[in-house]
C-alpha atoms as a PDB file:
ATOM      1  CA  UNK A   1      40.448 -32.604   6.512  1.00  0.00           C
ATOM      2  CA  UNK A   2      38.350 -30.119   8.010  1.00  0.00           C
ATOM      3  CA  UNK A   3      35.884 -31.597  10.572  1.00  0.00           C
ATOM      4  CA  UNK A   4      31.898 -30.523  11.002  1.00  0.00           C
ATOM      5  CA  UNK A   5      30.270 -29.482  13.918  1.00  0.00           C
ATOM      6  CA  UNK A   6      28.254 -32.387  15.532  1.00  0.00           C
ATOM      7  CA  UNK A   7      29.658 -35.333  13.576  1.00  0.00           C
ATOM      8  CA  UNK A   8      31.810 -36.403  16.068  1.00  0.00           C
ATOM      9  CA  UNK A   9      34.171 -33.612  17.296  1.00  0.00           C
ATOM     10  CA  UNK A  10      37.823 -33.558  16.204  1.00  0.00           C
ATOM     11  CA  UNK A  11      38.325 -37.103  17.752  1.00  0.00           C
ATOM     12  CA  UNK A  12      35.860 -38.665  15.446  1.00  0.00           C
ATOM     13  CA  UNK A  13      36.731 -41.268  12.882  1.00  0.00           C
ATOM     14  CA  UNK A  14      37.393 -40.876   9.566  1.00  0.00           C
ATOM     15  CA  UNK A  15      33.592 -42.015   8.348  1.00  0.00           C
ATOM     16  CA  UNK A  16      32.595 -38.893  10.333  1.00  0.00           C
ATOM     17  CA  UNK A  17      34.398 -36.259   8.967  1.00  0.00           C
ATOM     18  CA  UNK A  18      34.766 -34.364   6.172  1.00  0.00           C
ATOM     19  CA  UNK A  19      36.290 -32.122   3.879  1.00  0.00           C
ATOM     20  CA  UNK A  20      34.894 -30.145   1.501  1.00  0.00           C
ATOM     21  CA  UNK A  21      33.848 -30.684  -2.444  1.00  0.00           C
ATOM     22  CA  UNK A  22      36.879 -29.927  -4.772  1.00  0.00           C
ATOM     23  CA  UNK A  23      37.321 -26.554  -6.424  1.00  0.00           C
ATOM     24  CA  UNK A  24      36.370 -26.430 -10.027  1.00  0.00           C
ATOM     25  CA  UNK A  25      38.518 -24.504 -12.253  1.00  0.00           C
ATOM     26  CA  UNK A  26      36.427 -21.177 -11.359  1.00  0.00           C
ATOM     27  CA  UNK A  27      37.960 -21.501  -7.919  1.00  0.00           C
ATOM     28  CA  UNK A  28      34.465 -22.139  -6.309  1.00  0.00           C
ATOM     29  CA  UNK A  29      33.564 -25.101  -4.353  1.00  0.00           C
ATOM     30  CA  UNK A  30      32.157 -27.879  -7.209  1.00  0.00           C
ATOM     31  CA  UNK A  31      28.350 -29.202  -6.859  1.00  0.00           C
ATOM     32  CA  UNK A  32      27.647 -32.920  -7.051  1.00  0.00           C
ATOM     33  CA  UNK A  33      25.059 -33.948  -9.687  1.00  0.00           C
ATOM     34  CA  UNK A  34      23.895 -37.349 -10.986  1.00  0.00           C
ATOM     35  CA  UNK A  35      24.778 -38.644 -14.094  1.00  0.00           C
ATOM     36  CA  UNK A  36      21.700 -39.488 -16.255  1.00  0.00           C
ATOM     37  CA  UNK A  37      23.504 -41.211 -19.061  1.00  0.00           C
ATOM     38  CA  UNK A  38      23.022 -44.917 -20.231  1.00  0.00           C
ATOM     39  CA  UNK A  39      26.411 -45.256 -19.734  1.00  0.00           C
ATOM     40  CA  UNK A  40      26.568 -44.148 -15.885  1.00  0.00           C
ATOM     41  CA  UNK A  41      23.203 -43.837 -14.490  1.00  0.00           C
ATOM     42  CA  UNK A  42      22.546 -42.142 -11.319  1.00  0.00           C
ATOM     43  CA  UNK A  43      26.152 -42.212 -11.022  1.00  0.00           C
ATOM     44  CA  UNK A  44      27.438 -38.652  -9.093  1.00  0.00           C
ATOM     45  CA  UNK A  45      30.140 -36.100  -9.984  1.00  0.00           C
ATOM     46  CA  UNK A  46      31.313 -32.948  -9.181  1.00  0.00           C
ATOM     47  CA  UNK A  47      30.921 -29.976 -11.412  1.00  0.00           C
ATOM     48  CA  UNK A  48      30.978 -26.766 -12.272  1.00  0.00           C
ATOM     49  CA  UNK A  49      27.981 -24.640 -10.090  1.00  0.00           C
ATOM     50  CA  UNK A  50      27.339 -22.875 -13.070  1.00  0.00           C
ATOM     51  CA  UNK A  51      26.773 -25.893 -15.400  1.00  0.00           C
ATOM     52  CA  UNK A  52      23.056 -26.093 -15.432  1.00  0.00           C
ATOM     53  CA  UNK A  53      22.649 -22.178 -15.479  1.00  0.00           C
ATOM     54  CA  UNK A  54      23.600 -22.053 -19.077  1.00  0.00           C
ATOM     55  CA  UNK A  55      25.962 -19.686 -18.186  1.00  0.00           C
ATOM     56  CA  UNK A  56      29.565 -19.580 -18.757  1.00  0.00           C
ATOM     57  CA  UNK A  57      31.151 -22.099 -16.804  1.00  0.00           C
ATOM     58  CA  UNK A  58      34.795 -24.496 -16.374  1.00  0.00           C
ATOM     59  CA  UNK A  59      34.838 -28.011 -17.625  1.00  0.00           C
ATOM     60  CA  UNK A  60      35.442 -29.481 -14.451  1.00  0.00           C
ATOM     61  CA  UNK A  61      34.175 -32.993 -13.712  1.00  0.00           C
ATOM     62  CA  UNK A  62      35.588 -35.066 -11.046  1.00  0.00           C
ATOM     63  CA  UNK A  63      33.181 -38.394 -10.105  1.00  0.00           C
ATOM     64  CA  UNK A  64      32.775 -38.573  -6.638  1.00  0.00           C
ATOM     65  CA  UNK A  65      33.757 -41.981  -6.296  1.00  0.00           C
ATOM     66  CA  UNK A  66      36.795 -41.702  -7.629  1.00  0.00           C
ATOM     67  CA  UNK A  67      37.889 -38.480  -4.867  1.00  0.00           C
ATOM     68  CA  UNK A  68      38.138 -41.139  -2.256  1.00  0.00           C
ATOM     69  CA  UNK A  69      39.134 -39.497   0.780  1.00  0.00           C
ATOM     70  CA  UNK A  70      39.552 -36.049  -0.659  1.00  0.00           C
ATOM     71  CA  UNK A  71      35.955 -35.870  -0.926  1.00  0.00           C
ATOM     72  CA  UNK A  72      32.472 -34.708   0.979  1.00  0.00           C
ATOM     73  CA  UNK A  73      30.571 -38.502   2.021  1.00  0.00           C
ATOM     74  CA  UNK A  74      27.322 -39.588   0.410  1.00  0.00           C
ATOM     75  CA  UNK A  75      25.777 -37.896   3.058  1.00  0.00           C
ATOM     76  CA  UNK A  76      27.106 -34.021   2.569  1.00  0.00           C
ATOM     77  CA  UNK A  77      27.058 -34.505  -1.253  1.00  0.00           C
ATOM     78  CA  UNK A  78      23.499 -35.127  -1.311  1.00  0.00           C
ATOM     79  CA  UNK A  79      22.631 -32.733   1.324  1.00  0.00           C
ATOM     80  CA  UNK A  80      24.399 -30.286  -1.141  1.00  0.00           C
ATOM     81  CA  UNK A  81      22.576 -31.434  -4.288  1.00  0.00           C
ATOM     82  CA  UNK A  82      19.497 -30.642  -2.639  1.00  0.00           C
ATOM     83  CA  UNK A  83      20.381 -27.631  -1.973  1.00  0.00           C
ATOM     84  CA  UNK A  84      21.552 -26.684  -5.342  1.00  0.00           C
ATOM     85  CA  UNK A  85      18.069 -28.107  -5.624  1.00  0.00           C
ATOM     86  CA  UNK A  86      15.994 -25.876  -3.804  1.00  0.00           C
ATOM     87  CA  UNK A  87      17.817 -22.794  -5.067  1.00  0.00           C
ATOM     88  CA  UNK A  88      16.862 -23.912  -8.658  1.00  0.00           C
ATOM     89  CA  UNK A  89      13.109 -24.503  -7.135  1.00  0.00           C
ATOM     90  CA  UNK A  90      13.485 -20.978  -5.588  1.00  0.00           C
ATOM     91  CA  UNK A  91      14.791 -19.328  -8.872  1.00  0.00           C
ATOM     92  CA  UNK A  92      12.253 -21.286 -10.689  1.00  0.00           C
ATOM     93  CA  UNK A  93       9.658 -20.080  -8.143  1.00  0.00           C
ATOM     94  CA  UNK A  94      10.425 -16.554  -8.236  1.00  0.00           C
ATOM     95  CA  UNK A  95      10.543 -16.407 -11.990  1.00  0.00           C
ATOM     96  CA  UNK A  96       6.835 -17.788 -12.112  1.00  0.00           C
ATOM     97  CA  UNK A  97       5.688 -15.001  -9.404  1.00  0.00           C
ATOM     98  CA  UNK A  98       7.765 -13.133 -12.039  1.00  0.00           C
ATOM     99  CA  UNK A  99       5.637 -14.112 -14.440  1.00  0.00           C
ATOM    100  CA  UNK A 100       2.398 -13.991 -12.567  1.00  0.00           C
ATOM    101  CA  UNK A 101       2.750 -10.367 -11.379  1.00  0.00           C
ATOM    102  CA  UNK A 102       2.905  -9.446 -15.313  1.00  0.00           C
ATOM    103  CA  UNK A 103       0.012 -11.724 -16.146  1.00  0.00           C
ATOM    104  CA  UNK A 104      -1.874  -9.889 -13.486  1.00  0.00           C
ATOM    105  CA  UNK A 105      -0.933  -6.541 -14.646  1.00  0.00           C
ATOM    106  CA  UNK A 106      -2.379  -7.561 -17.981  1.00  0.00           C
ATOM    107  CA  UNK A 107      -5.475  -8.753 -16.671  1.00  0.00           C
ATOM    108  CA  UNK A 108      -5.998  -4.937 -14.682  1.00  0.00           C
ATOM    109  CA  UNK A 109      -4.852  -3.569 -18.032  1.00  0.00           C
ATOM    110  CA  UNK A 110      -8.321  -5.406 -20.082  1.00  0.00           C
ATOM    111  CA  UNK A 111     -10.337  -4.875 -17.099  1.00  0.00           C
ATOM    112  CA  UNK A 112      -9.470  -0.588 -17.462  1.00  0.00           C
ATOM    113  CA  UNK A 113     -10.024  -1.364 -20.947  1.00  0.00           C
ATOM    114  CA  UNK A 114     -13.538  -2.884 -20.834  1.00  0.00           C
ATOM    115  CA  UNK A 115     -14.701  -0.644 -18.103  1.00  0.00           C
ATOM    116  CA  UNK A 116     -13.977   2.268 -20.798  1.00  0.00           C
ATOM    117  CA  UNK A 117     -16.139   0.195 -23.573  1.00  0.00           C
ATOM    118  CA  UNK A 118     -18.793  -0.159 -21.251  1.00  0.00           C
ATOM    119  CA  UNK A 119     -18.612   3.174 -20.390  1.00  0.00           C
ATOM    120  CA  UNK A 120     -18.808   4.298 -24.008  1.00  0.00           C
ATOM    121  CA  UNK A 121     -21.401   1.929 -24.785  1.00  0.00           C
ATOM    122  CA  UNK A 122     -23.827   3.258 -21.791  1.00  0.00           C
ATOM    123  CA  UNK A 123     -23.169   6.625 -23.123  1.00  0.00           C
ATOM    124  CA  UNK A 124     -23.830   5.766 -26.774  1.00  0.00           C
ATOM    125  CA  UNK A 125     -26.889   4.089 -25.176  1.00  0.00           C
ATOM    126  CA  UNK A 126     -28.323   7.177 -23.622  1.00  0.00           C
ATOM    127  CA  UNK A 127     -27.420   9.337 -26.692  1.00  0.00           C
ATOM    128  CA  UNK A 128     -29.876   6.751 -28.918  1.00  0.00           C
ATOM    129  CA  UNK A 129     -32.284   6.725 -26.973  1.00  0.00           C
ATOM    130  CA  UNK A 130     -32.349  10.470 -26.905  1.00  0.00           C
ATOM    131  CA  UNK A 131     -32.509  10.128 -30.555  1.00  0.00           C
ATOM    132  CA  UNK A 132     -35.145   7.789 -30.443  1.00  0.00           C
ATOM    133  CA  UNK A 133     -37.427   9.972 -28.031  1.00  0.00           C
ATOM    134  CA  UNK A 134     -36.722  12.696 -30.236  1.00  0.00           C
ATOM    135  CA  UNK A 135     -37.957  10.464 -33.117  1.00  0.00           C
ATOM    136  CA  UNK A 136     -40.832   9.142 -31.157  1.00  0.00           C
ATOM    137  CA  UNK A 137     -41.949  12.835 -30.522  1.00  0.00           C
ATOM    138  CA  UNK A 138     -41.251  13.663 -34.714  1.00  0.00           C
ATOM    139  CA  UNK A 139     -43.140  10.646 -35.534  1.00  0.00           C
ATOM    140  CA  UNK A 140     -46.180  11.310 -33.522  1.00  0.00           C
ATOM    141  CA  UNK A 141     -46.699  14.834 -34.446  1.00  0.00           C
ATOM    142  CA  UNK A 142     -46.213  13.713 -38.312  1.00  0.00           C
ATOM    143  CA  UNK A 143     -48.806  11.107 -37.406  1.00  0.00           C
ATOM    144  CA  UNK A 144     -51.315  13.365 -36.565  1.00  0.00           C
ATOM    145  CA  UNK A 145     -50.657  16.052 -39.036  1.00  0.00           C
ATOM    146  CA  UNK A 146     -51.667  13.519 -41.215  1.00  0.00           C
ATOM    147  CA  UNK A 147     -54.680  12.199 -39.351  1.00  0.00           C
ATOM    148  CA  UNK A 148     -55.252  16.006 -39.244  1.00  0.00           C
ATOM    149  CA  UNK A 149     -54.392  16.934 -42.977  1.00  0.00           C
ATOM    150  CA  UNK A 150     -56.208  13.401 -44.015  1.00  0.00           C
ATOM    151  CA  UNK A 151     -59.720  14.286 -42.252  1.00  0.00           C
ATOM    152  CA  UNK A 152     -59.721  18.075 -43.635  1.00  0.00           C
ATOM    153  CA  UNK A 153     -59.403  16.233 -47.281  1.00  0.00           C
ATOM    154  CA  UNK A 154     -61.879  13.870 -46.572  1.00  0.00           C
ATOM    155  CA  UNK A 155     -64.081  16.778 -45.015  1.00  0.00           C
ATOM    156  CA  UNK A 156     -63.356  19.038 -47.577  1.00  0.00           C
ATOM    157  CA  UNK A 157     -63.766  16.497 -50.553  1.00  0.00           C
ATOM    158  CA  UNK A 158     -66.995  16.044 -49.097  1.00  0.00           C
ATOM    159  CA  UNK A 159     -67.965  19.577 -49.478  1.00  0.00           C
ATOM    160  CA  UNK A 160     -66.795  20.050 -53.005  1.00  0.00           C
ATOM    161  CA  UNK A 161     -69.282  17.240 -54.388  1.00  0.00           C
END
């Protein structure tokens, strides 16, 4: 058994030392987990590392109560879970910044996109009104050609009788 710095130094009993979590059939050092079956809840084993990473992984189960002495104690198993814990968290964690960073790149994307539009529509804008001064001008002078052209009939038609 190997024995862990401050638990007791190498004359320590047996409650305070340790040895480490079986190998799996990869050859790395197992995980614990807890069952969540009807059958054995909350019950730990050890297993494969890779078995919650979908990846491809050994068989191996071993529950840690049946190890006995060739096992971590309660307490270095479940400091171990919770690490195998907080690098899921962490993976979990940087897949969401992950995901953020390309949520935010879409956002900048719109925003390039809308300050185009509302550049087009200002310029659209200005070229109307243009149009519409130009219009404005048109309809004036036709208005008063035919004030004009309307009072030299009238004058005129009041000449001819």
């Amino acid at each position: 058994m190997n024995v862990y710095p401050g638990r007791g130094g190498s004359s320590g009993t047996i409650s305070q030392r340790r040895t480490a979590a079986p190998r799996c059939k990869c050859g790395r050092s197992s995980v614990v987990y807890t069952s969540k079956t009807l059958r054995n809840p909350n019950r730990a084993f050890f297993g494969c590392p890779n078995f919650k990473e979908k990846l491809s992984y050994c068989d191996f189960f071993k529950w840690v109560d049946d190890c006995g002495n060739d096992s971590m104690d309660l307490e270095y198993w479940r400091m171990n879970k919770l690490e195998l814990n907080n690098a899921e968290l962490e993976f979990k964690l940087n897949y969401m910044d992950m995901k953020l960073n390309e949520h935010e790149m879409k956002i900048r994307e719109q925003q390039t996109k809308m300050i185009q539009l509302s550049m087009k529509m200002v310029a659209e804008f200005d070229r109307v009104e243009k149009e519409i001064r130009v219009l404005g001008s048109c309809a004036r002078v036709f208005a008063v050609t035919i004030v004009v052209v309307g009072a030299i009939c009238i004058y005129v038609g009041g000449r001819l009788k």
